[in-house]
PDB file of N, CA and C in Angstrom:
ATOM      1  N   UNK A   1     105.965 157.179 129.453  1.00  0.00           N
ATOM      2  CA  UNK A   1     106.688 156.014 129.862  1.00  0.00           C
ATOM      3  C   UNK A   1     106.674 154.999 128.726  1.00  0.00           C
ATOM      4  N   UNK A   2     107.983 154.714 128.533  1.00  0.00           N
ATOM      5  CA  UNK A   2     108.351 153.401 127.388  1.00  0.00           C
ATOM      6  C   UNK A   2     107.577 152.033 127.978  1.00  0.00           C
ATOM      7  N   UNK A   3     106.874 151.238 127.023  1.00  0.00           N
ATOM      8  CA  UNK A   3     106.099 149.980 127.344  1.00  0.00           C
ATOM      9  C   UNK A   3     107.949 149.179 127.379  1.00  0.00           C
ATOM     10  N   UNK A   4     107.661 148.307 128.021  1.00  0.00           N
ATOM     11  CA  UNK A   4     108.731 147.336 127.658  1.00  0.00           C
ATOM     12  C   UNK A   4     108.918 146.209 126.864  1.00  0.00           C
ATOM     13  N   UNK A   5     107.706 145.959 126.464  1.00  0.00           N
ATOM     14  CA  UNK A   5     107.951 144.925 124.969  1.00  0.00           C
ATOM     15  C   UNK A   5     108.720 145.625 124.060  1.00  0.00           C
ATOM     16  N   UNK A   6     108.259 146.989 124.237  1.00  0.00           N
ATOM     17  CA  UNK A   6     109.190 147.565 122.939  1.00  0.00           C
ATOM     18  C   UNK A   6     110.804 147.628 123.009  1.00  0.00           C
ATOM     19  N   UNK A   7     111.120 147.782 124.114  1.00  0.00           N
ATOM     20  CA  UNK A   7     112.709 147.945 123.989  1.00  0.00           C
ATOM     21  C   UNK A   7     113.000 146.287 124.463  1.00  0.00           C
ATOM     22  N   UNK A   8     112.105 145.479 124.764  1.00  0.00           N
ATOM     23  CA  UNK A   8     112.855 143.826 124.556  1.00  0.00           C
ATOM     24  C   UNK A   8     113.266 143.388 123.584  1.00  0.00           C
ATOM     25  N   UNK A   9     111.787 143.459 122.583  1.00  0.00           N
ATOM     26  CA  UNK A   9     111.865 142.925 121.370  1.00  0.00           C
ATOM     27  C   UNK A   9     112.080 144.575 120.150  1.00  0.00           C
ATOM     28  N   UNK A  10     113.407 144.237 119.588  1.00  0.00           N
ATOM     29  CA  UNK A  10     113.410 145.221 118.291  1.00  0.00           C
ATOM     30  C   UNK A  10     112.380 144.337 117.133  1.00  0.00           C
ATOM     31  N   UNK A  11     111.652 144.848 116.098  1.00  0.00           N
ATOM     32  CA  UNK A  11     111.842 144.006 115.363  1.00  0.00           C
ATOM     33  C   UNK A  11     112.165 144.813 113.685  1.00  0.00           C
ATOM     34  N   UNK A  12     113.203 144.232 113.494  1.00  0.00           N
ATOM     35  CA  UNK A  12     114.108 144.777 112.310  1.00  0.00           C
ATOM     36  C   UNK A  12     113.268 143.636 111.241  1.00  0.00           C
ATOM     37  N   UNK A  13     113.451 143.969 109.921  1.00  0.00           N
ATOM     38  CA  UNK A  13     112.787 143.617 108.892  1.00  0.00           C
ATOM     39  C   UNK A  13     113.796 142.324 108.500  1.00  0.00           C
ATOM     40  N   UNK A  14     113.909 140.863 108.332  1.00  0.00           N
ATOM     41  CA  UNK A  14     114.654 140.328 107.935  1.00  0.00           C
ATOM     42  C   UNK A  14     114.391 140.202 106.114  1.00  0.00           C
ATOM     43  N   UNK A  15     116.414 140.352 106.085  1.00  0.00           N
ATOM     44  CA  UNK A  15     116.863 140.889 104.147  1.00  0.00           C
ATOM     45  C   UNK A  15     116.529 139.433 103.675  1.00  0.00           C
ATOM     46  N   UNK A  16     116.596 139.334 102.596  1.00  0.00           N
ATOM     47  CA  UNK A  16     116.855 138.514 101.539  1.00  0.00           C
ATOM     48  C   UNK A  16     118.295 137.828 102.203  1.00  0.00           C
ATOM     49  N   UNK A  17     119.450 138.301 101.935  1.00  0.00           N
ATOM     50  CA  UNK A  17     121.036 138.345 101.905  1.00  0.00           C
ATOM     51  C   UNK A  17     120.810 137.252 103.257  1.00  0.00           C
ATOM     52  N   UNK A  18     120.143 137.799 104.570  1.00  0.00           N
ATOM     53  CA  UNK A  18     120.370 137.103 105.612  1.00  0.00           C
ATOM     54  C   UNK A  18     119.210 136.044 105.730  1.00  0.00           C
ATOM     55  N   UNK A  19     118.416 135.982 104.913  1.00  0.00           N
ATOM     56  CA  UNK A  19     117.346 134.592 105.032  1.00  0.00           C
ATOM     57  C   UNK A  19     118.452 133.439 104.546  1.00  0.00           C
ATOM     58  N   UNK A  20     119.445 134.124 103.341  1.00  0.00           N
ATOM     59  CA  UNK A  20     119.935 133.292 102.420  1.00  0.00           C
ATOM     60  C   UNK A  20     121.259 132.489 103.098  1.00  0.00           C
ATOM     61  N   UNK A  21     121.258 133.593 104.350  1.00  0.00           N
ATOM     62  CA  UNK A  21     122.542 133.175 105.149  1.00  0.00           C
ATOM     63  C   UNK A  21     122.277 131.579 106.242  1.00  0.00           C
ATOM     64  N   UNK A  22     121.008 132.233 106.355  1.00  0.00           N
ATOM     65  CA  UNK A  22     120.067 131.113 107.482  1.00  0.00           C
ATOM     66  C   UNK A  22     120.100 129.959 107.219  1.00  0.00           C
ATOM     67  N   UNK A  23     119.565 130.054 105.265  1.00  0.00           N
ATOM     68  CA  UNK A  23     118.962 128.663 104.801  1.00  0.00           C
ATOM     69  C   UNK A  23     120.312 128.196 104.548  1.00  0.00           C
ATOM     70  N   UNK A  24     121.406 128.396 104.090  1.00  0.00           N
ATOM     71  CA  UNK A  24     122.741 127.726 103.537  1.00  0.00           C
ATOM     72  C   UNK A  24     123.318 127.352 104.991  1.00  0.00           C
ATOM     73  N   UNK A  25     123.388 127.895 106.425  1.00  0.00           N
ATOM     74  CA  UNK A  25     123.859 127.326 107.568  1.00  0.00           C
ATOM     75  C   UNK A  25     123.054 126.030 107.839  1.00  0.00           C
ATOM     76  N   UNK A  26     121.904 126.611 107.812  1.00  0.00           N
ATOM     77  CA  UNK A  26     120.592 124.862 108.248  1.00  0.00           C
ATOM     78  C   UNK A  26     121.116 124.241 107.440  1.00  0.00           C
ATOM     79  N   UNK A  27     121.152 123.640 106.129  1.00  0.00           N
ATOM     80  CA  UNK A  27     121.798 122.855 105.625  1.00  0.00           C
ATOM     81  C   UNK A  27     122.942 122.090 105.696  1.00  0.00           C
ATOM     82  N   UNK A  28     123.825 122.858 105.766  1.00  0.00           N
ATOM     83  CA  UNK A  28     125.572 122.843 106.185  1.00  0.00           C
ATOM     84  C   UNK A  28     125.360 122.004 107.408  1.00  0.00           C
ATOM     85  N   UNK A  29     124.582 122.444 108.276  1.00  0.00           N
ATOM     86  CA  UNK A  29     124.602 122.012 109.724  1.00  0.00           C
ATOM     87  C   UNK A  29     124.130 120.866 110.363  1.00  0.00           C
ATOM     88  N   UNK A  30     123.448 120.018 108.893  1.00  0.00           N
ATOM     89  CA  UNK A  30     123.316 118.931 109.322  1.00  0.00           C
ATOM     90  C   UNK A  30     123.650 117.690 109.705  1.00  0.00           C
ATOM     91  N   UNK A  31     123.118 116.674 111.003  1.00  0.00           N
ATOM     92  CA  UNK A  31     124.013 115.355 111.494  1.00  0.00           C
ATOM     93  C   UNK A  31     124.588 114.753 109.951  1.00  0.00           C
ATOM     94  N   UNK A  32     125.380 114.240 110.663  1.00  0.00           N
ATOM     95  CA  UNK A  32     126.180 112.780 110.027  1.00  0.00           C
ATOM     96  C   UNK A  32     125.599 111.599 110.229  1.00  0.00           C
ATOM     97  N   UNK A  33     124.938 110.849 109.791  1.00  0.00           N
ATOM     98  CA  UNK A  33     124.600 109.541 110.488  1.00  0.00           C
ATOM     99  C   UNK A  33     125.819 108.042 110.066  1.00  0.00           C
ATOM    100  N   UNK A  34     126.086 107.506 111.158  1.00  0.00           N
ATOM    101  CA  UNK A  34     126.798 106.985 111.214  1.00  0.00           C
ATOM    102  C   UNK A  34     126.189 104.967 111.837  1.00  0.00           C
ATOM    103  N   UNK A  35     126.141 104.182 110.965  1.00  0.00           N
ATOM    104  CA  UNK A  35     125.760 103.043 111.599  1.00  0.00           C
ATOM    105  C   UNK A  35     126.659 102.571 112.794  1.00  0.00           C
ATOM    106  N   UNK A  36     126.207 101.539 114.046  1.00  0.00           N
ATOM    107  CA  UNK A  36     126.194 101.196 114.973  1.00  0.00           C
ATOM    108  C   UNK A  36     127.437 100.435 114.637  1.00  0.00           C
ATOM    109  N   UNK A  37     128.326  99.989 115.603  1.00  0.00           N
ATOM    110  CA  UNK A  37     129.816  99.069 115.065  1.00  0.00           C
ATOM    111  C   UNK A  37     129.311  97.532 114.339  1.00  0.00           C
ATOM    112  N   UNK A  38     129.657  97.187 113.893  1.00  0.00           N
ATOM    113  CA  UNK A  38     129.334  95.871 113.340  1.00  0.00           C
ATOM    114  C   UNK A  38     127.997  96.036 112.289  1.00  0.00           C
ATOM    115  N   UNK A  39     127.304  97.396 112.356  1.00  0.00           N
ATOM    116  CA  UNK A  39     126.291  97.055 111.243  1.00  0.00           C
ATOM    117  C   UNK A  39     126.471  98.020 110.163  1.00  0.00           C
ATOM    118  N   UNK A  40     125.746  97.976 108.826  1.00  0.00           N
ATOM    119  CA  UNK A  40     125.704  98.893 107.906  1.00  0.00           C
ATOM    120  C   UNK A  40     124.356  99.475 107.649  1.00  0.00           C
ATOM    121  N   UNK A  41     124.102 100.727 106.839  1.00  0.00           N
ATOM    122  CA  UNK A  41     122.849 101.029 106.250  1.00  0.00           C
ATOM    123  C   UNK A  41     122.588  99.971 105.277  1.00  0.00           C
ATOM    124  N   UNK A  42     120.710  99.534 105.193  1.00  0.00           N
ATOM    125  CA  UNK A  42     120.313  98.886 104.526  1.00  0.00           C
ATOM    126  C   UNK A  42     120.965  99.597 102.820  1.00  0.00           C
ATOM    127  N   UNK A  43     120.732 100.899 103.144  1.00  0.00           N
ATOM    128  CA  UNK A  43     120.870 101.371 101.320  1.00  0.00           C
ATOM    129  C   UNK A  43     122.725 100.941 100.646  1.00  0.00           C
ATOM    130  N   UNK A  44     123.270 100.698 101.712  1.00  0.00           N
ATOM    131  CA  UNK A  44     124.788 100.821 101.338  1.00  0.00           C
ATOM    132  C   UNK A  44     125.122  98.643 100.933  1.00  0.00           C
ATOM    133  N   UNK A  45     123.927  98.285 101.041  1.00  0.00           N
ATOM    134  CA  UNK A  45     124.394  96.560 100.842  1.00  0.00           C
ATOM    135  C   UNK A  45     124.162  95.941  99.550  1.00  0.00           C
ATOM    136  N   UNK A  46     124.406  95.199  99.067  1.00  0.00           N
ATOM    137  CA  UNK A  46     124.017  95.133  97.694  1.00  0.00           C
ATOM    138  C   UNK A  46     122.722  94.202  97.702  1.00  0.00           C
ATOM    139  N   UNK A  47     121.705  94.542  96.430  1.00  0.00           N
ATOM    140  CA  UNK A  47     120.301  93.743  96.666  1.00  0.00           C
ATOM    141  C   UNK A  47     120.663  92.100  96.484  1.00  0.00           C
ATOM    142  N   UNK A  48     119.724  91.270  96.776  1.00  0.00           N
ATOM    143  CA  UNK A  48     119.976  90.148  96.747  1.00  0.00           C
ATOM    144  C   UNK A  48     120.658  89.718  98.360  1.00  0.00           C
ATOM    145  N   UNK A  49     120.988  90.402  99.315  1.00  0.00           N
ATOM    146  CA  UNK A  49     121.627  90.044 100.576  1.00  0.00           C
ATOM    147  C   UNK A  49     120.897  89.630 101.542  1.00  0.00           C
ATOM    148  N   UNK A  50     120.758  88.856 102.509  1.00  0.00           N
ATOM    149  CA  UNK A  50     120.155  88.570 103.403  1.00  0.00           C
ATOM    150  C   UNK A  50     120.870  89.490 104.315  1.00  0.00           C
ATOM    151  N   UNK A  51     119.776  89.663 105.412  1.00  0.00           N
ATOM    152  CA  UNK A  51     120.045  91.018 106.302  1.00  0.00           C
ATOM    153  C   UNK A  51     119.173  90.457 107.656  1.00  0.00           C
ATOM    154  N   UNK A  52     120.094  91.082 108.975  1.00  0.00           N
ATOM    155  CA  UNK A  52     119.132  90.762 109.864  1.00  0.00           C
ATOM    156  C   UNK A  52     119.674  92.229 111.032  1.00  0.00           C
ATOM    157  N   UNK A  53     118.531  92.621 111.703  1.00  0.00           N
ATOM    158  CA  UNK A  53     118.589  94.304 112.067  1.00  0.00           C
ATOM    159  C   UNK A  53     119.171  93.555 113.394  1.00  0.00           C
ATOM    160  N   UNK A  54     118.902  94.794 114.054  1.00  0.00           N
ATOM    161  CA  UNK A  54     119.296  94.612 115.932  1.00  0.00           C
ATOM    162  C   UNK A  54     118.157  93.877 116.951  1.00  0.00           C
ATOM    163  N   UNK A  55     116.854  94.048 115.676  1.00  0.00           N
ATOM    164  CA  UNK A  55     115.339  93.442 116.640  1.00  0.00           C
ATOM    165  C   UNK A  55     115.789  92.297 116.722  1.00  0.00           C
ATOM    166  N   UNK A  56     116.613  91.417 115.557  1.00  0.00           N
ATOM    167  CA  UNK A  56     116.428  90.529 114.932  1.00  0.00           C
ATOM    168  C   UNK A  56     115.277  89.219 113.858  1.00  0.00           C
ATOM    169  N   UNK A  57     114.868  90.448 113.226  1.00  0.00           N
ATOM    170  CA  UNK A  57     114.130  90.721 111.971  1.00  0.00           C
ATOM    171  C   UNK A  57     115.420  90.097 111.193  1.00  0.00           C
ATOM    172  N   UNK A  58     115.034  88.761 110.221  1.00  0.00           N
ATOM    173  CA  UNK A  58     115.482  88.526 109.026  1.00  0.00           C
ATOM    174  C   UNK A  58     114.920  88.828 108.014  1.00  0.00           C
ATOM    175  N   UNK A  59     115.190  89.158 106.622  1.00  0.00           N
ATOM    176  CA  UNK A  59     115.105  89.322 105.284  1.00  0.00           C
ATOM    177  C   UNK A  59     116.120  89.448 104.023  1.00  0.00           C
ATOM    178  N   UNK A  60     115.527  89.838 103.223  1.00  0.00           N
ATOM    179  CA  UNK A  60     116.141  89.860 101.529  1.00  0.00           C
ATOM    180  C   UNK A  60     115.962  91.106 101.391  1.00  0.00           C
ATOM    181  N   UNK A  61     116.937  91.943 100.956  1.00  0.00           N
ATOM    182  CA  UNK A  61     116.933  93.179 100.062  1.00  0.00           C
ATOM    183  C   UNK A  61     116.708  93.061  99.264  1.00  0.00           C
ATOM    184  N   UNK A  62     115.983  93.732  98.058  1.00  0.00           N
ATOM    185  CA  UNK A  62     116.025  93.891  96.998  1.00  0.00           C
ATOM    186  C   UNK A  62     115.969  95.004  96.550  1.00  0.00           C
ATOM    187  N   UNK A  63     116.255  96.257  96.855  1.00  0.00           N
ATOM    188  CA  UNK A  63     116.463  97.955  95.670  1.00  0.00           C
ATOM    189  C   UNK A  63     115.904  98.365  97.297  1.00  0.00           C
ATOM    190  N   UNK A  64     116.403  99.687  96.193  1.00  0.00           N
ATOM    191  CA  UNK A  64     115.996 100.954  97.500  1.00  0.00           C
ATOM    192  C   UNK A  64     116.083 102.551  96.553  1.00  0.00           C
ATOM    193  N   UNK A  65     114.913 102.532  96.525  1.00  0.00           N
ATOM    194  CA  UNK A  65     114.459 103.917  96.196  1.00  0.00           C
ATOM    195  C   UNK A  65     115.485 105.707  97.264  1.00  0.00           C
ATOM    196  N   UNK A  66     115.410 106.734  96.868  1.00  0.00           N
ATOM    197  CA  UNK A  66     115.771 107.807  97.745  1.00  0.00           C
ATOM    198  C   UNK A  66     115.580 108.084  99.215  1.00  0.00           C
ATOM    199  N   UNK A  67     114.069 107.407  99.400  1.00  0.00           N
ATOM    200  CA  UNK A  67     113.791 107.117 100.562  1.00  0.00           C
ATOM    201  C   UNK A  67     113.474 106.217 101.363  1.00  0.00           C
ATOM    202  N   UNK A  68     113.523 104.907 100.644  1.00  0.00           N
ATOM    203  CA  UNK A  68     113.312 103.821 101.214  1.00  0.00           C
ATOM    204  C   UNK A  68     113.232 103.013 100.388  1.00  0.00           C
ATOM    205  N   UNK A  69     113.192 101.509 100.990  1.00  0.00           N
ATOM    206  CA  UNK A  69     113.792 100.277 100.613  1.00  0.00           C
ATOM    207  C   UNK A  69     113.287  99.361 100.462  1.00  0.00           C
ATOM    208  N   UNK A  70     113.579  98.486  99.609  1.00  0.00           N
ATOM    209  CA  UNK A  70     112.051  97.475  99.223  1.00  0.00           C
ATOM    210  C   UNK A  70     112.791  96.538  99.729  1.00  0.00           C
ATOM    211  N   UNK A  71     112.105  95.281 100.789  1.00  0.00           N
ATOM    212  CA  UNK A  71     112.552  94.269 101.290  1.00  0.00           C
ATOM    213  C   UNK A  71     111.787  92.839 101.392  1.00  0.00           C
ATOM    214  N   UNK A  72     112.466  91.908 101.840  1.00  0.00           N
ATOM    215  CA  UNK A  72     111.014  90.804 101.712  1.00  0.00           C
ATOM    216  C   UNK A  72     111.382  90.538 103.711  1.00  0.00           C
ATOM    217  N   UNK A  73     110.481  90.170 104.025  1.00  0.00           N
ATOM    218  CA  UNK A  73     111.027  90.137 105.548  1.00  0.00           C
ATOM    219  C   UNK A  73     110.491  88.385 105.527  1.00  0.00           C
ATOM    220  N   UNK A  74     111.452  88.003 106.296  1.00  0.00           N
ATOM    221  CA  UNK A  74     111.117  86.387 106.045  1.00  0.00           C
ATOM    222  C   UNK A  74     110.331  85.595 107.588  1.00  0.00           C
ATOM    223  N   UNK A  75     111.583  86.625 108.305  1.00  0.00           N
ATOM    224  CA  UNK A  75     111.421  85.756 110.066  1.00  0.00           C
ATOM    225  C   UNK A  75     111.431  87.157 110.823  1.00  0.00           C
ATOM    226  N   UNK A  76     110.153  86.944 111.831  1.00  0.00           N
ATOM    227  CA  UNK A  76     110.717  88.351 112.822  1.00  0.00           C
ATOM    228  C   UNK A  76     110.293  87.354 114.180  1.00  0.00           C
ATOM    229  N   UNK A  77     110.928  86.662 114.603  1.00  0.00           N
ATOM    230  CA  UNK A  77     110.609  86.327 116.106  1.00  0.00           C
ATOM    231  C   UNK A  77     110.412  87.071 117.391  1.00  0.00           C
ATOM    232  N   UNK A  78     110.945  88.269 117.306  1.00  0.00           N
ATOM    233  CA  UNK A  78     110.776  88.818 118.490  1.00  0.00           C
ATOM    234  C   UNK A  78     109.347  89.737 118.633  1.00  0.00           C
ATOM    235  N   UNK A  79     108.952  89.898 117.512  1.00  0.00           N
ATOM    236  CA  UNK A  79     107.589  90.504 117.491  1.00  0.00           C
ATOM    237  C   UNK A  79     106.093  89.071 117.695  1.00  0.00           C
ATOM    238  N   UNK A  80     105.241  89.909 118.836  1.00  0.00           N
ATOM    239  CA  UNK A  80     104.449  88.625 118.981  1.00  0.00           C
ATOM    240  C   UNK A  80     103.547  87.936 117.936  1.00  0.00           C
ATOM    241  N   UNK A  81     103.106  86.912 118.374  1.00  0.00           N
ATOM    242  CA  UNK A  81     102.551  85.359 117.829  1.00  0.00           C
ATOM    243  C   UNK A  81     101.407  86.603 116.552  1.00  0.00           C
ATOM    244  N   UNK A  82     100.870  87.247 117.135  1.00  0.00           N
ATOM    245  CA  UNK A  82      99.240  87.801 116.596  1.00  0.00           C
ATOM    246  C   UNK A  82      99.773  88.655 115.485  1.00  0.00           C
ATOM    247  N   UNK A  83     101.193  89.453 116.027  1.00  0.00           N
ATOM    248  CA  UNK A  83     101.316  90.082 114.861  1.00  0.00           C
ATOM    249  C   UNK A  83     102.427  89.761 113.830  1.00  0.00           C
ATOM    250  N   UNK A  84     102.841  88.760 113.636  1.00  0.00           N
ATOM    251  CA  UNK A  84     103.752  88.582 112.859  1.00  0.00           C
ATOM    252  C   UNK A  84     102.945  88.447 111.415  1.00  0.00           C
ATOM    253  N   UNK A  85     102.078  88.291 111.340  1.00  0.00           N
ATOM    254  CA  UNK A  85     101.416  87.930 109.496  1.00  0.00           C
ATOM    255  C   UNK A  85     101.944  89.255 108.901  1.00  0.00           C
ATOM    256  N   UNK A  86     101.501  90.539 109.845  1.00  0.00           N
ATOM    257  CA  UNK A  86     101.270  91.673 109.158  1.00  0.00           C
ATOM    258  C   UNK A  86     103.249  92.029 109.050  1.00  0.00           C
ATOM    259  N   UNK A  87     104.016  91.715 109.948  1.00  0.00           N
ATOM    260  CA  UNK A  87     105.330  92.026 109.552  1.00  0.00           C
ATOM    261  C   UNK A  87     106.215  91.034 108.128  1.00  0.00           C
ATOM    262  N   UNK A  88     105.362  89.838 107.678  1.00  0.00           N
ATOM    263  CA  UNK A  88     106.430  89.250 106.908  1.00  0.00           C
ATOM    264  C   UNK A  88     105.849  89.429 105.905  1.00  0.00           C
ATOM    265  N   UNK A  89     106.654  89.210 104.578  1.00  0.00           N
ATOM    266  CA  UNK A  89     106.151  89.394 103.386  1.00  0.00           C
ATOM    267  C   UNK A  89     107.464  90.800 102.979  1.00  0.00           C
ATOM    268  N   UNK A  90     106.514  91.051 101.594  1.00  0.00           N
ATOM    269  CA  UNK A  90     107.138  92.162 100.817  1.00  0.00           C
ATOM    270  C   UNK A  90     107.270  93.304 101.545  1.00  0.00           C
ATOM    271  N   UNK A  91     107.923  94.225 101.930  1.00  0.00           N
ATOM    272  CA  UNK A  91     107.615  95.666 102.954  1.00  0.00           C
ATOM    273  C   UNK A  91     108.798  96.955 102.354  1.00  0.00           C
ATOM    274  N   UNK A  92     108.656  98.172 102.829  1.00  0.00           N
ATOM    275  CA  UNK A  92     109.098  98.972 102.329  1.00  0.00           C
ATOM    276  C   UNK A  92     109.415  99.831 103.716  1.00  0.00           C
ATOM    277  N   UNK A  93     111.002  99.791 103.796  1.00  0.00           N
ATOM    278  CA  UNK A  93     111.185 100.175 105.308  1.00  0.00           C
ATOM    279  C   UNK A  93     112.164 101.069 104.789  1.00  0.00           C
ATOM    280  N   UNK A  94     112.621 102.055 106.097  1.00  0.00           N
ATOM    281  CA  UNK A  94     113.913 102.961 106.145  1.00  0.00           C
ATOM    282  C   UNK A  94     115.088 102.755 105.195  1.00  0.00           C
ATOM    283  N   UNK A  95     115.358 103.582 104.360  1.00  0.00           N
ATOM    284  CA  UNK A  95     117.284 103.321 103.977  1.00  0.00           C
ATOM    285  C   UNK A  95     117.986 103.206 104.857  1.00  0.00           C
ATOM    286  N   UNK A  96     118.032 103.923 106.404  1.00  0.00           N
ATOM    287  CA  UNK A  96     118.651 104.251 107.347  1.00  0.00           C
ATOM    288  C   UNK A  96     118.883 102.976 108.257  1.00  0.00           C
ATOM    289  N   UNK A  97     117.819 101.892 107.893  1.00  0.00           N
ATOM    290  CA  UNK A  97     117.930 100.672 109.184  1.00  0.00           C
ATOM    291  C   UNK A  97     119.492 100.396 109.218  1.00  0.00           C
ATOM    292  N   UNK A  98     119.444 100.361 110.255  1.00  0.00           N
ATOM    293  CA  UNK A  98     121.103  99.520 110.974  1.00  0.00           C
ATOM    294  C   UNK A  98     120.856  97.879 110.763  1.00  0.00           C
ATOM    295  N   UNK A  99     121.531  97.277 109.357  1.00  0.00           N
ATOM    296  CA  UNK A  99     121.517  95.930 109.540  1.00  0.00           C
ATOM    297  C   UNK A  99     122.709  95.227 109.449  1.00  0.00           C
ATOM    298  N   UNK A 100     123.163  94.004 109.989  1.00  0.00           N
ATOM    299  CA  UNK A 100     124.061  92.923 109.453  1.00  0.00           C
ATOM    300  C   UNK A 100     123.904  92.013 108.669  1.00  0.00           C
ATOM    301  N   UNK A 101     124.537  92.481 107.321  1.00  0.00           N
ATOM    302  CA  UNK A 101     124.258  91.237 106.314  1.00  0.00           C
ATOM    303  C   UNK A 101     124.986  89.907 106.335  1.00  0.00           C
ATOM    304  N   UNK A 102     124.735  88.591 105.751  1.00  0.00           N
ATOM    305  CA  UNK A 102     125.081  87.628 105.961  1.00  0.00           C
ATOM    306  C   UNK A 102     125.360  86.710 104.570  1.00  0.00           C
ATOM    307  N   UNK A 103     126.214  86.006 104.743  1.00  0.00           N
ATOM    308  CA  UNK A 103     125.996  85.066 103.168  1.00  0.00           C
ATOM    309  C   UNK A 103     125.711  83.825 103.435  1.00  0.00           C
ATOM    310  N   UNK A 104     124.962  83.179 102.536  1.00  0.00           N
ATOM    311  CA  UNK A 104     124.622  81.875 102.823  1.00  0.00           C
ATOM    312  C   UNK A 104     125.194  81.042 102.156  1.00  0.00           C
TER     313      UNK A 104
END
């Protein structure tokens, strides 16, 4: 009598040819990211901009590395009384943040 793992699972040797097929679809197949209506990616604004997200977190851009972004954060009101020291200042956040920039 045949076990039945065996005729569930075949297991065929995976090629080269079809790993190569795998890794070029995963790639191909990745999201689009698209910012929220009215906002842009932090990486797409020019440095020097004042910026304020959806928390409503204000700051200054200044550069943005491949993966992230050097910022100065000035005002975050919606985060509480105890922790705001540790949010303002110099910081290094997402390229990806959804912000609205502003001119003064």
């Amino acid at each position: 009598m045949r076990s039945k793992r065996s005729s569930l699972f075949s297991r065929r040797p995976i090629t080269t040819r079809r790993l190569n097929n795998l890794v070029k679809k995963a790639l191909k197949d990745r999201p689009v990211l698209e910012p929220a209506i009215g906002y842009q990616f932090l990486k797409d604004i020019e440095p020097g901009k004042l910026f304020e997200t959806q928390s409503g977190m204000k700051g200054v851009y200044l550069g943005s590395t491949p993966s992230s972004a050097k910022v100065i954060i000035t005002s975050c009101n919606s985060i509480a009384e105890e922790d705001r020291a540790y949010y303002l200042g110099k910081r290094d956040i997402a390229n990806s943040t959804e912000v609205r920039y502003y001119e003064v």
